[in-house]
PDB file of N, CA and C in Angstrom:
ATOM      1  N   UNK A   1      18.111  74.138  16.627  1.00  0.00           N
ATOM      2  CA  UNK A   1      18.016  72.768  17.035  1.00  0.00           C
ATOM      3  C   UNK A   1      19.320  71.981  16.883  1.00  0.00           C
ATOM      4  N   UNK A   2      20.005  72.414  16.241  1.00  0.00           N
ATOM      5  CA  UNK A   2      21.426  71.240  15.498  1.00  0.00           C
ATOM      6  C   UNK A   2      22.116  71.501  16.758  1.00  0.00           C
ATOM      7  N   UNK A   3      22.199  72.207  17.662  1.00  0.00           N
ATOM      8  CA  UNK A   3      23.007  73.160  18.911  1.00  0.00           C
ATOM      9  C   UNK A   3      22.436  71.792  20.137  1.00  0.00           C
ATOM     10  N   UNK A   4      21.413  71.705  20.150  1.00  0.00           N
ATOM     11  CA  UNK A   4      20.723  70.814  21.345  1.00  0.00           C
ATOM     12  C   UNK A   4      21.667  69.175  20.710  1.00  0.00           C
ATOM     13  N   UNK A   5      21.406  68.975  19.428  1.00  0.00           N
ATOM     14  CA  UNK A   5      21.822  67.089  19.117  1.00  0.00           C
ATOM     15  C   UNK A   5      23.301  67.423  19.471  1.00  0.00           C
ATOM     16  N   UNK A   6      23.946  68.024  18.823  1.00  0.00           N
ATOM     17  CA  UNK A   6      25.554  68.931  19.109  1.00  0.00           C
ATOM     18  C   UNK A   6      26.251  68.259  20.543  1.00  0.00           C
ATOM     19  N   UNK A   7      25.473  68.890  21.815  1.00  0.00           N
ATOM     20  CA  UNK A   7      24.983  68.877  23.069  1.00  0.00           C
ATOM     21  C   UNK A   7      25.256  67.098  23.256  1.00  0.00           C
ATOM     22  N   UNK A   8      23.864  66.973  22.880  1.00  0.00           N
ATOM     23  CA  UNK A   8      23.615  65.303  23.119  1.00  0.00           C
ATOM     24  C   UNK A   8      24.542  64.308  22.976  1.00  0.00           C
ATOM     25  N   UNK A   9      25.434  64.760  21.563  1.00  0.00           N
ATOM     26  CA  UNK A   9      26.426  63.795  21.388  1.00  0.00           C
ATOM     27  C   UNK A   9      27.279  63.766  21.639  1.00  0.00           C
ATOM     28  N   UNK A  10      27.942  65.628  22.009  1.00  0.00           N
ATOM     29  CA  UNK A  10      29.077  65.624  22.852  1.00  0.00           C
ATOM     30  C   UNK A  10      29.209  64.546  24.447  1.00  0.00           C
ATOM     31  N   UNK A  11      27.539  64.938  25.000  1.00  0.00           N
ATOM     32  CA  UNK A  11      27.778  64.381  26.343  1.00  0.00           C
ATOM     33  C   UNK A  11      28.160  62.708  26.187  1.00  0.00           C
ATOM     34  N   UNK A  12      27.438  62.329  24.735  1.00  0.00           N
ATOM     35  CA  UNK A  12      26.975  60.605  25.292  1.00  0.00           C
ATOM     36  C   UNK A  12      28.799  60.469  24.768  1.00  0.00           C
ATOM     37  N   UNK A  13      29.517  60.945  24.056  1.00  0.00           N
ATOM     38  CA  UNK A  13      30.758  60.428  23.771  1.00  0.00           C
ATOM     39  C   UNK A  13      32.122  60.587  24.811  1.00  0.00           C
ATOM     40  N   UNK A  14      31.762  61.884  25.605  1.00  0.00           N
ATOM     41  CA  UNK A  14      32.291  62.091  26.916  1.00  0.00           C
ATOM     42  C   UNK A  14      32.111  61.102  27.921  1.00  0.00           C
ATOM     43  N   UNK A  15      30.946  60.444  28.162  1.00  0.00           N
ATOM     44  CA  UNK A  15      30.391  59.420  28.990  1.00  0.00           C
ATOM     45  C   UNK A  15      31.100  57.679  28.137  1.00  0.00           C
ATOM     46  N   UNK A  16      31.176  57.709  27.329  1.00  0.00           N
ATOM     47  CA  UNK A  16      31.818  56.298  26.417  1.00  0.00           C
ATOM     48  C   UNK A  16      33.319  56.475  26.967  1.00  0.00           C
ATOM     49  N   UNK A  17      33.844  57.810  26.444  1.00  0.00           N
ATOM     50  CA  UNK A  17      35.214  57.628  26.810  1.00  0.00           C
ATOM     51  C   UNK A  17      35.688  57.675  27.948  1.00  0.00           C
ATOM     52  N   UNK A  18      34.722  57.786  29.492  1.00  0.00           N
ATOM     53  CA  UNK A  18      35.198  57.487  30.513  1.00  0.00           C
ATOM     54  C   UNK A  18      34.694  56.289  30.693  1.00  0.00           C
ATOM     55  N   UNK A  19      33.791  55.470  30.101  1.00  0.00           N
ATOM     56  CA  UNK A  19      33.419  54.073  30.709  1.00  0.00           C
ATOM     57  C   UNK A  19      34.595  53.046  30.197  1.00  0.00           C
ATOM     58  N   UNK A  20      35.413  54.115  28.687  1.00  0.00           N
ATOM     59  CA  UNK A  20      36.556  53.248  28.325  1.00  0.00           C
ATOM     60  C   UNK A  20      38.009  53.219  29.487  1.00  0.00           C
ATOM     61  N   UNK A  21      38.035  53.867  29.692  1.00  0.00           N
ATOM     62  CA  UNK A  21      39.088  54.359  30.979  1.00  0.00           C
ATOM     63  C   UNK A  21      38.399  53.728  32.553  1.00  0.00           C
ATOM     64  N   UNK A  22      37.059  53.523  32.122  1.00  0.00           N
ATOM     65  CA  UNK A  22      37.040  52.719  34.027  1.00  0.00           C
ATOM     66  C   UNK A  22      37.053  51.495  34.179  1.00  0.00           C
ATOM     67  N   UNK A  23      37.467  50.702  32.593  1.00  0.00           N
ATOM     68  CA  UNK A  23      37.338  49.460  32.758  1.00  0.00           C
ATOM     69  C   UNK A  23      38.600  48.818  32.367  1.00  0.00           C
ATOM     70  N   UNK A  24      39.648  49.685  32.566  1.00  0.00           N
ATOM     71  CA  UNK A  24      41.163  49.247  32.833  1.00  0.00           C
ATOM     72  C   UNK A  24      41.421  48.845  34.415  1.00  0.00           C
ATOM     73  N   UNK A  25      40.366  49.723  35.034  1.00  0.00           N
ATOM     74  CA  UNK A  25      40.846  49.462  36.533  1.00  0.00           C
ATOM     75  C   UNK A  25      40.618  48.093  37.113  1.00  0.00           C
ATOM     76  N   UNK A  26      39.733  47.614  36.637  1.00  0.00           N
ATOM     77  CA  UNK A  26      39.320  46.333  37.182  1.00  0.00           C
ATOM     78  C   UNK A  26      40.613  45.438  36.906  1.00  0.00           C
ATOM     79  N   UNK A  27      41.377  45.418  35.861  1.00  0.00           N
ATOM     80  CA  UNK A  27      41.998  44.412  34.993  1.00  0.00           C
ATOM     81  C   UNK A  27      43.926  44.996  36.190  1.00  0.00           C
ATOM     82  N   UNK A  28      43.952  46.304  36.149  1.00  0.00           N
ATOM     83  CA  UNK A  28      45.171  46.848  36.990  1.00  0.00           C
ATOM     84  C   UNK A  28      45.433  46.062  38.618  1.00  0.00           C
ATOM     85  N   UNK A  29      43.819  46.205  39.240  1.00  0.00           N
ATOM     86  CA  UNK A  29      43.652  45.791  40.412  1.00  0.00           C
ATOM     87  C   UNK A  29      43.686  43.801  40.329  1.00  0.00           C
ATOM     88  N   UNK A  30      43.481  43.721  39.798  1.00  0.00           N
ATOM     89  CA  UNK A  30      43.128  42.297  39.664  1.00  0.00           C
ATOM     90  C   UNK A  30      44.534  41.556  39.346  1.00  0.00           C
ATOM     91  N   UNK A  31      45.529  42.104  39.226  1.00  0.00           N
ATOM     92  CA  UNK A  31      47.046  42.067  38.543  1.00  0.00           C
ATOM     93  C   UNK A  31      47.787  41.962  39.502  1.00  0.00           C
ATOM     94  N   UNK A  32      47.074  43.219  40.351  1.00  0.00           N
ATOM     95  CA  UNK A  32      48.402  44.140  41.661  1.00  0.00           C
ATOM     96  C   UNK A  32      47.917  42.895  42.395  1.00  0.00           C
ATOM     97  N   UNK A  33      46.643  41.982  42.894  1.00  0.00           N
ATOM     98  CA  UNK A  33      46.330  41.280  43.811  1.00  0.00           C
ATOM     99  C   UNK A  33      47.001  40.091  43.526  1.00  0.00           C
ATOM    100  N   UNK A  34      47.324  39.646  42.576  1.00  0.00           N
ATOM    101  CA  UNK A  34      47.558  38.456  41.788  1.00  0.00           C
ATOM    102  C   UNK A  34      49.189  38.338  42.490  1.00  0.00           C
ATOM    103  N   UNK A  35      49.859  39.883  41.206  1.00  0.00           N
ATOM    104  CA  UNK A  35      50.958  39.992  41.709  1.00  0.00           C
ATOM    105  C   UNK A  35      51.339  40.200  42.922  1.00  0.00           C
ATOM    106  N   UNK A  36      51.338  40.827  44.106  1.00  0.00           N
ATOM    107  CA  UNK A  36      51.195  40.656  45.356  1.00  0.00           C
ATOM    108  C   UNK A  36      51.137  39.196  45.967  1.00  0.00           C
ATOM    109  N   UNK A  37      50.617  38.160  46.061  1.00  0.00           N
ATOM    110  CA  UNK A  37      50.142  36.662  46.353  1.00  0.00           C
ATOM    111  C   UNK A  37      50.997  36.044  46.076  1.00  0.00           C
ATOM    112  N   UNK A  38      51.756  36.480  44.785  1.00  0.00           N
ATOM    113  CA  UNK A  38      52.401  35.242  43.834  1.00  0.00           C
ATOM    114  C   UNK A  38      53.725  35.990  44.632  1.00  0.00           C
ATOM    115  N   UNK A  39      54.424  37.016  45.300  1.00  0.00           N
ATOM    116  CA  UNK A  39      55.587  37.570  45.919  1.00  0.00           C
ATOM    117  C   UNK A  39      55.293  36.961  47.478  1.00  0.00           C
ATOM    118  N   UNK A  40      54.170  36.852  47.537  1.00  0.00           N
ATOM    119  CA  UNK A  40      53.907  36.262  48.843  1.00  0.00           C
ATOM    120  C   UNK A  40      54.224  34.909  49.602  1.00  0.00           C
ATOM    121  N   UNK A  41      53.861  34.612  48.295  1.00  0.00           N
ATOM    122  CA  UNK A  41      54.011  33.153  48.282  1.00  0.00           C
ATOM    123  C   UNK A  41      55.688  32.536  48.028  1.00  0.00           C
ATOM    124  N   UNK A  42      55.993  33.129  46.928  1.00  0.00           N
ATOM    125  CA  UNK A  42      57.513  32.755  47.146  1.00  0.00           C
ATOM    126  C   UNK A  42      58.182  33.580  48.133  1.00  0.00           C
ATOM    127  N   UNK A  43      58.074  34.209  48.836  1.00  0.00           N
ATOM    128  CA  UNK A  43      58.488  34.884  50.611  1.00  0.00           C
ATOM    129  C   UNK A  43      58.537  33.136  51.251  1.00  0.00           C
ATOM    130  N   UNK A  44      57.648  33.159  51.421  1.00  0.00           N
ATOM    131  CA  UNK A  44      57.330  31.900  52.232  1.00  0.00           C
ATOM    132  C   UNK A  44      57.426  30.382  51.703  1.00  0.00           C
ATOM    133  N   UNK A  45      57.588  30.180  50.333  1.00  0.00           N
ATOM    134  CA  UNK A  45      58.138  28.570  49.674  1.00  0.00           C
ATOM    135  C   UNK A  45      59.160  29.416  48.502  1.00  0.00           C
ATOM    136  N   UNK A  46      60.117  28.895  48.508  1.00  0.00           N
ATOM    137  CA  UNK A  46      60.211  29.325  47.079  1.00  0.00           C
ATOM    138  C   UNK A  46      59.740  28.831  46.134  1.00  0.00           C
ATOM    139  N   UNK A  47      59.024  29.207  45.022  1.00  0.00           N
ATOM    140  CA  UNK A  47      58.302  28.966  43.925  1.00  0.00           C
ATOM    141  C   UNK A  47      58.986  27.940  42.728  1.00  0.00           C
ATOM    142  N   UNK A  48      58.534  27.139  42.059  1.00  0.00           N
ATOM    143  CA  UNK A  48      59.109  26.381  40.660  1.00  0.00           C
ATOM    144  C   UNK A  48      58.851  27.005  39.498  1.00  0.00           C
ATOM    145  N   UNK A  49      59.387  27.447  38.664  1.00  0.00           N
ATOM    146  CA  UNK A  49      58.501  28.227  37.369  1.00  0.00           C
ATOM    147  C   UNK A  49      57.700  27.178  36.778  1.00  0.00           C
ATOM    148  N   UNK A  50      58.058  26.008  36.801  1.00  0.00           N
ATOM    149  CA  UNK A  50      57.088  24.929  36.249  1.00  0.00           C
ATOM    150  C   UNK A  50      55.891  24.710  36.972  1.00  0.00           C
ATOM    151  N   UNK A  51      56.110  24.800  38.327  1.00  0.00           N
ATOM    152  CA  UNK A  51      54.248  24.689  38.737  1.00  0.00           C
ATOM    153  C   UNK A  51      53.657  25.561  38.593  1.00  0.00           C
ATOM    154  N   UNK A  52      54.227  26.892  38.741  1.00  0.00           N
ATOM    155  CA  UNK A  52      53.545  28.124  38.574  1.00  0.00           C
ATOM    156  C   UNK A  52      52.776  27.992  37.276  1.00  0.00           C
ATOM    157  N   UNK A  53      53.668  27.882  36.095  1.00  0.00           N
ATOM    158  CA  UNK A  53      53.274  27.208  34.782  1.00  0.00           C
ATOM    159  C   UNK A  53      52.309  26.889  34.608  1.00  0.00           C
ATOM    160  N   UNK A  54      52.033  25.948  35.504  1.00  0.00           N
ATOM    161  CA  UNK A  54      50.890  24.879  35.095  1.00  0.00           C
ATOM    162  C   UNK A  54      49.826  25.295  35.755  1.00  0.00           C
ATOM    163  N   UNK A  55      50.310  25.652  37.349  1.00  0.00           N
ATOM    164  CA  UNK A  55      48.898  26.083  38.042  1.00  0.00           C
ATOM    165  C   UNK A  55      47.902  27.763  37.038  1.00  0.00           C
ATOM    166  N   UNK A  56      49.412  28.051  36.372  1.00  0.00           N
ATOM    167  CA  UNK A  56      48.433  29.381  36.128  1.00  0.00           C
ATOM    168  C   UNK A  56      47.512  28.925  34.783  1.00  0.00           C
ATOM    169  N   UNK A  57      48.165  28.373  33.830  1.00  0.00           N
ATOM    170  CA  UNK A  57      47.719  27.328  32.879  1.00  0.00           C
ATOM    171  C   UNK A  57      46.147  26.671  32.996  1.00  0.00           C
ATOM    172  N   UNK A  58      46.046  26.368  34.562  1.00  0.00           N
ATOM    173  CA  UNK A  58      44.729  26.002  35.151  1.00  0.00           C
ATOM    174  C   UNK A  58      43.713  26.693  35.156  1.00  0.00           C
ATOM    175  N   UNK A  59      43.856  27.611  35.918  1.00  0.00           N
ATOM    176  CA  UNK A  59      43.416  28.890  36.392  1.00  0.00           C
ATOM    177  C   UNK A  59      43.005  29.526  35.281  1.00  0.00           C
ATOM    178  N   UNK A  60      43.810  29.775  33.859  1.00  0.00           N
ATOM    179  CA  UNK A  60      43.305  30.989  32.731  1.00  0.00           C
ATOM    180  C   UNK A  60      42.339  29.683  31.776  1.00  0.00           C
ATOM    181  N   UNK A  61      42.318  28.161  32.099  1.00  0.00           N
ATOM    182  CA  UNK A  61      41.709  27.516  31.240  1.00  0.00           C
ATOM    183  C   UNK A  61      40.397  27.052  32.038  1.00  0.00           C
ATOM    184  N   UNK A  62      40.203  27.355  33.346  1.00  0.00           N
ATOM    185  CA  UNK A  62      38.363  27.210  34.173  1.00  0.00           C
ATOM    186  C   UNK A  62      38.086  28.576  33.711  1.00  0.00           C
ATOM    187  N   UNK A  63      39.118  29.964  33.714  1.00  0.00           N
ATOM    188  CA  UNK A  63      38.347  31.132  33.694  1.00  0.00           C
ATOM    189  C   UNK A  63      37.854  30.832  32.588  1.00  0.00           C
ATOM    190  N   UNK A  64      38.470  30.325  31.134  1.00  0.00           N
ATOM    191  CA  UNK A  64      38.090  30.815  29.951  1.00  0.00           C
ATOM    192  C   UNK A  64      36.726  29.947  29.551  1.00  0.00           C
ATOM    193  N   UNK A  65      36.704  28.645  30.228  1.00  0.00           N
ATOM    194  CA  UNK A  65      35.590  27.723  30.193  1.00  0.00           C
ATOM    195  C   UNK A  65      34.282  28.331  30.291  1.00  0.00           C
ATOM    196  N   UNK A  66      34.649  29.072  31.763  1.00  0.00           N
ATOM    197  CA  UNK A  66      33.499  29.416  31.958  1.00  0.00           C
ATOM    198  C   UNK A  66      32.980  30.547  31.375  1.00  0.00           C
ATOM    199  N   UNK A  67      33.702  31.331  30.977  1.00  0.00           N
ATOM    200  CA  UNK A  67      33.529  32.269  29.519  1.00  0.00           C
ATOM    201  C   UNK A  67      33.106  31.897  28.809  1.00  0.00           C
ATOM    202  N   UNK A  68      33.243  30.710  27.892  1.00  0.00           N
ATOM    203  CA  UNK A  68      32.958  30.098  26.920  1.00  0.00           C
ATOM    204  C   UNK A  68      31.222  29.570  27.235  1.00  0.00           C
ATOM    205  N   UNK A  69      31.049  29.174  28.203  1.00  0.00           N
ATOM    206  CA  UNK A  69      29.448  28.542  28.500  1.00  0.00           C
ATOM    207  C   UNK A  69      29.024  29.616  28.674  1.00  0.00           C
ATOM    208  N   UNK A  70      28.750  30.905  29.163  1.00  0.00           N
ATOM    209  CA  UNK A  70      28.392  32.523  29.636  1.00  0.00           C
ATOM    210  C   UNK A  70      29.239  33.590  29.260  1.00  0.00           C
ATOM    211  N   UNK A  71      29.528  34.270  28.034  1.00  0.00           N
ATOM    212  CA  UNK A  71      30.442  35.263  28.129  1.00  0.00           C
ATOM    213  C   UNK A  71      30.796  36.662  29.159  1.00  0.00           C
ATOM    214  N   UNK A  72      31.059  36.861  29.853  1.00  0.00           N
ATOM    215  CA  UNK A  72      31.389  37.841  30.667  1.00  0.00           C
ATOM    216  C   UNK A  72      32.425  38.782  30.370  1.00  0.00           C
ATOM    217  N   UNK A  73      32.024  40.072  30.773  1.00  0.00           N
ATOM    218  CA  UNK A  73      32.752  41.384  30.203  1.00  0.00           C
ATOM    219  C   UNK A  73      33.916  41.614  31.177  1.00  0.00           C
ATOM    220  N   UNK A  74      34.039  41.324  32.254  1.00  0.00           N
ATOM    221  CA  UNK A  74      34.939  41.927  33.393  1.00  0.00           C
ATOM    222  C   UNK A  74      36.439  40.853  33.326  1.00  0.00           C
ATOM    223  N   UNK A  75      36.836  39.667  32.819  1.00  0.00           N
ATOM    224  CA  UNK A  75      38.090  39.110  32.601  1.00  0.00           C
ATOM    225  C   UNK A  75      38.596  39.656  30.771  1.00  0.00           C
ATOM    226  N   UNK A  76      37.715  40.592  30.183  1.00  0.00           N
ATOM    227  CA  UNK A  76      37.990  40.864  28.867  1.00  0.00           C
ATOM    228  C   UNK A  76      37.463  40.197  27.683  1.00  0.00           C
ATOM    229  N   UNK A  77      36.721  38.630  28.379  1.00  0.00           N
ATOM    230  CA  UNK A  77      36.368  37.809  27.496  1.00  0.00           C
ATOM    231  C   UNK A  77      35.050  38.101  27.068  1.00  0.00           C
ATOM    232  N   UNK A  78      34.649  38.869  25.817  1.00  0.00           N
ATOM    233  CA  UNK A  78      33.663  39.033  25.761  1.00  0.00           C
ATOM    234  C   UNK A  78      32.849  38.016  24.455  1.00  0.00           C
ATOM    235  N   UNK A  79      33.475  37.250  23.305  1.00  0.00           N
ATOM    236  CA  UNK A  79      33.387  36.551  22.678  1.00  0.00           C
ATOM    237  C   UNK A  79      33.801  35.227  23.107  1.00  0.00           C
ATOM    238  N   UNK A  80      32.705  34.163  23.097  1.00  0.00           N
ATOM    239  CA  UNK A  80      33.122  32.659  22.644  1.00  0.00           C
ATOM    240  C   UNK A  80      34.677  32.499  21.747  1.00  0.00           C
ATOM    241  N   UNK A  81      34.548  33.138  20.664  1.00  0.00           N
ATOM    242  CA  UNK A  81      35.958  32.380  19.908  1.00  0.00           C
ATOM    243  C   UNK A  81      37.232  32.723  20.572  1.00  0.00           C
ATOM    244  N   UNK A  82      37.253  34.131  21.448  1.00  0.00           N
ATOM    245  CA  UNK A  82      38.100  34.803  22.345  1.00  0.00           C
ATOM    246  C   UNK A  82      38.384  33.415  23.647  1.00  0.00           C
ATOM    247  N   UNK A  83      37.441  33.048  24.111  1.00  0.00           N
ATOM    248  CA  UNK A  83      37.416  32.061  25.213  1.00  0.00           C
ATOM    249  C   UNK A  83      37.755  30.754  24.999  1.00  0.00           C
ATOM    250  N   UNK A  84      37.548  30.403  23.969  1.00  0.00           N
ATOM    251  CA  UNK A  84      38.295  29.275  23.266  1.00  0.00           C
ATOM    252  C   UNK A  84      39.963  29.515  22.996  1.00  0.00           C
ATOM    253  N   UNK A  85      39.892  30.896  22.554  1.00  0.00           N
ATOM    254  CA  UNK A  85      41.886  30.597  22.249  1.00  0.00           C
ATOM    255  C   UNK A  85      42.243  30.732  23.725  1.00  0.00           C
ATOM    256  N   UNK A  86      41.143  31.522  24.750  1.00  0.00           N
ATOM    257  CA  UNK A  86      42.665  31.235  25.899  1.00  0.00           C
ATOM    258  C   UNK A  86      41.525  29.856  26.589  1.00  0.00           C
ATOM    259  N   UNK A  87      41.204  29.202  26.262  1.00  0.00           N
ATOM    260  CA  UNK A  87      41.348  27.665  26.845  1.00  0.00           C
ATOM    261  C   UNK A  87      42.277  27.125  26.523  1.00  0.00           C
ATOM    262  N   UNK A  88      42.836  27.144  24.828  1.00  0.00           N
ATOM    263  CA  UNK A  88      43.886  26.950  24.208  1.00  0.00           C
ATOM    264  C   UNK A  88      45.440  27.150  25.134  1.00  0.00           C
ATOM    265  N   UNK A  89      45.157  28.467  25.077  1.00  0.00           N
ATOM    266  CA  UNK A  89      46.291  29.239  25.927  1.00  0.00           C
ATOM    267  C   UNK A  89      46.537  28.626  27.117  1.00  0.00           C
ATOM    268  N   UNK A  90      45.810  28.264  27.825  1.00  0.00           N
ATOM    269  CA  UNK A  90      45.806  27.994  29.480  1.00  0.00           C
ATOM    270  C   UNK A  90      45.714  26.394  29.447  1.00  0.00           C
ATOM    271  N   UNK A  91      45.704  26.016  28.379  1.00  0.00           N
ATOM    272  CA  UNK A  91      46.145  24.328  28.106  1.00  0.00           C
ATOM    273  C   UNK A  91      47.642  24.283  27.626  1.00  0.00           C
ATOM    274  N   UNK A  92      47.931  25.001  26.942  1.00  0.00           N
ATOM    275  CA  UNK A  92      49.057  25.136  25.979  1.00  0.00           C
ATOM    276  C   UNK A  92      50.212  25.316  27.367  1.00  0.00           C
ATOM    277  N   UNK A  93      50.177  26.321  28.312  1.00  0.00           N
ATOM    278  CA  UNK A  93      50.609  26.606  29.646  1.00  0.00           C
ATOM    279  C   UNK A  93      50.786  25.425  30.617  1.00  0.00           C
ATOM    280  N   UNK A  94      50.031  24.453  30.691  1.00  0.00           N
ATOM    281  CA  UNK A  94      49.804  23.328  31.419  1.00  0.00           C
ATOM    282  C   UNK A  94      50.911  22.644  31.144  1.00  0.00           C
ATOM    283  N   UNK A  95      50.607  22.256  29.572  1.00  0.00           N
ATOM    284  CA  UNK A  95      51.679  21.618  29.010  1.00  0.00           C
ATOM    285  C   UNK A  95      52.912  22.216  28.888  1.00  0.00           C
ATOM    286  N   UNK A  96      53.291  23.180  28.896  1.00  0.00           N
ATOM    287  CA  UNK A  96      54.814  23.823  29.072  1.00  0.00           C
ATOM    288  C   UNK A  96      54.987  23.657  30.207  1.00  0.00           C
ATOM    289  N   UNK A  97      54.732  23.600  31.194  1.00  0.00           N
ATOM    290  CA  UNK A  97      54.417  23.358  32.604  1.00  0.00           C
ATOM    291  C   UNK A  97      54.964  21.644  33.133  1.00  0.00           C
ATOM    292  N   UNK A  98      54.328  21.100  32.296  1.00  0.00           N
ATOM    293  CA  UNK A  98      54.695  19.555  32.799  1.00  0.00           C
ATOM    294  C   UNK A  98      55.448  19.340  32.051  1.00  0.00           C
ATOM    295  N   UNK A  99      56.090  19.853  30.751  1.00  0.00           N
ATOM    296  CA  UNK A  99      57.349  19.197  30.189  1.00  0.00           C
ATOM    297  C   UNK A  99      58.468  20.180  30.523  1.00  0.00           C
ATOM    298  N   UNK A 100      58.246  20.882  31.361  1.00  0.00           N
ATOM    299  CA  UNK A 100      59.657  21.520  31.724  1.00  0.00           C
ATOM    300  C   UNK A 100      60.515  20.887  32.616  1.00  0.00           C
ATOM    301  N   UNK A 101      62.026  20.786  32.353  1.00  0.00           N
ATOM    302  CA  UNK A 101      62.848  19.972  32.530  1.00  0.00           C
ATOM    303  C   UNK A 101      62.955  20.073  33.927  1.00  0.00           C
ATOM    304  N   UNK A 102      63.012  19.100  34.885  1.00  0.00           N
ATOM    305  CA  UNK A 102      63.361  19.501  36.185  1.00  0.00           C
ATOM    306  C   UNK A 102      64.624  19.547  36.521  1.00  0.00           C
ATOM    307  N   UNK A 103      65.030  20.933  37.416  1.00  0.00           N
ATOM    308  CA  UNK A 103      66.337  20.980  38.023  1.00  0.00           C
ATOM    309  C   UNK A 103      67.234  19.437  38.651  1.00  0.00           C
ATOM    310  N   UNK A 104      68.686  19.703  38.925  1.00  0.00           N
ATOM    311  CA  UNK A 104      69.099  18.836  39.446  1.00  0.00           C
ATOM    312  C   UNK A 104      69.662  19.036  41.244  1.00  0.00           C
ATOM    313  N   UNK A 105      68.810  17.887  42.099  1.00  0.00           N
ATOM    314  CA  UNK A 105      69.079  18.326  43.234  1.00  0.00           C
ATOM    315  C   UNK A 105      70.148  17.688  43.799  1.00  0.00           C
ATOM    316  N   UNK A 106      70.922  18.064  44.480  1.00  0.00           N
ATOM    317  CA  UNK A 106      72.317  17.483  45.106  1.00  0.00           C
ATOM    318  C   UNK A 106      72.229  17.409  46.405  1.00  0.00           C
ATOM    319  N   UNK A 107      72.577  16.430  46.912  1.00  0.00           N
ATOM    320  CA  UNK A 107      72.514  16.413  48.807  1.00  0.00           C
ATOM    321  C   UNK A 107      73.825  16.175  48.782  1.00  0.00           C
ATOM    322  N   UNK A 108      74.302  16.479  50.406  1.00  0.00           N
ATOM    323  CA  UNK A 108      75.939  15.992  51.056  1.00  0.00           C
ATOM    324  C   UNK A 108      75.830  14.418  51.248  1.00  0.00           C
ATOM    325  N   UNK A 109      76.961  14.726  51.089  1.00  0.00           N
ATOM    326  CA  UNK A 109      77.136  12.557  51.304  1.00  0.00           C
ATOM    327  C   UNK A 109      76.778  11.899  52.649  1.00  0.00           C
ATOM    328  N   UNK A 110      76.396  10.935  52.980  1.00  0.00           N
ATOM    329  CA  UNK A 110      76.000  10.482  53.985  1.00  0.00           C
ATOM    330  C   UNK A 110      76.940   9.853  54.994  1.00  0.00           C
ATOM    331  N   UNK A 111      77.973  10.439  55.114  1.00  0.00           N
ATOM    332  CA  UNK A 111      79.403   9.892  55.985  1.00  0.00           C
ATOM    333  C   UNK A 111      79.139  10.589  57.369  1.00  0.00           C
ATOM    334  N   UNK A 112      79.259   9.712  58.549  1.00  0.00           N
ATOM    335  CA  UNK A 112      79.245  10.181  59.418  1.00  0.00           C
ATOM    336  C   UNK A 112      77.624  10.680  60.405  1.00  0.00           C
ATOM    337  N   UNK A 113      76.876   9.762  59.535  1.00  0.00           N
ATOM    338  CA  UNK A 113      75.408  10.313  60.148  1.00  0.00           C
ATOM    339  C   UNK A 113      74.670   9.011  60.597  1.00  0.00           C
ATOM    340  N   UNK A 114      75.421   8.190  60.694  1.00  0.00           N
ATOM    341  CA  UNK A 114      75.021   6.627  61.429  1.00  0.00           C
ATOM    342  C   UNK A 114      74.719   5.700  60.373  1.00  0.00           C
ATOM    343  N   UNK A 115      75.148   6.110  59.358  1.00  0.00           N
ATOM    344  CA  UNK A 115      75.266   4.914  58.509  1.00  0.00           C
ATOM    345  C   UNK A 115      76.283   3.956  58.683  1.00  0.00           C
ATOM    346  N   UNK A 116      76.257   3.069  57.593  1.00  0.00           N
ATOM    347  CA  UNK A 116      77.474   1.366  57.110  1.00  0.00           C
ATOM    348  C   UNK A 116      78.749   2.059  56.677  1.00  0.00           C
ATOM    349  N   UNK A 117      78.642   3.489  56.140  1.00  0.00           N
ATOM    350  CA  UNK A 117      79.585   3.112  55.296  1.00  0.00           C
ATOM    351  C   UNK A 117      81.040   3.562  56.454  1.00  0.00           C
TER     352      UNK A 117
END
């Protein structure tokens, strides 16, 4: 009989350690899409690191909210106190976000374009 439980526990721990390995993929894919969008997007505007900042800041502080009212397994958040530090996090982001210093922009002088002077 010890040969059959033997059996049993080999399989159920074989089956754990691939459910641990299939739930990286979600988090890989969800990255590549992200990353992809965010190259996309500066193709076509170039990007500010400060809005990015803030918008992502946004974004990780509704996900974590709503973590926090329903915990859900598939963003990693599987604890309340987990969903609280990245509300933290994704506030904390906001604010690095809006106090980052803005660049300085320079235009050509206005001589010669139908102005007074």
């Amino acid at each position: 009989m010890p040969v059959v439980e033997d059996k049993v526990s080999e399989q159920s721990a074989r089956a754990t350690r691939g459910s641990e390995k299939g739930r990286i993929v979600p988090f890989i894919v969800v990255g590549s899409v992200c990353a992809g969008l965010l190259c996309l997007f500066h193709y076509l505007a170039p990007l500010e690191i400060a809005s990015v900042t803030a918008y992502a800041g946004i974004v990780i502080a509704l996900g974590a909210l709503v973590c926090l009212i329903k915990p859900i397994w598939w963003p990693g958040i599987r604890r309340r106190k987990v969903a609280a530090l990245a509300i933290l996090a994704g506030v904390a982001l906001v604010l690095v976000g809006l106090f980052w210093p803005s660049g300085v922009v320079r235009t050509e002088a206005l001589e010669g374009r139908g102005t007074d002077n």
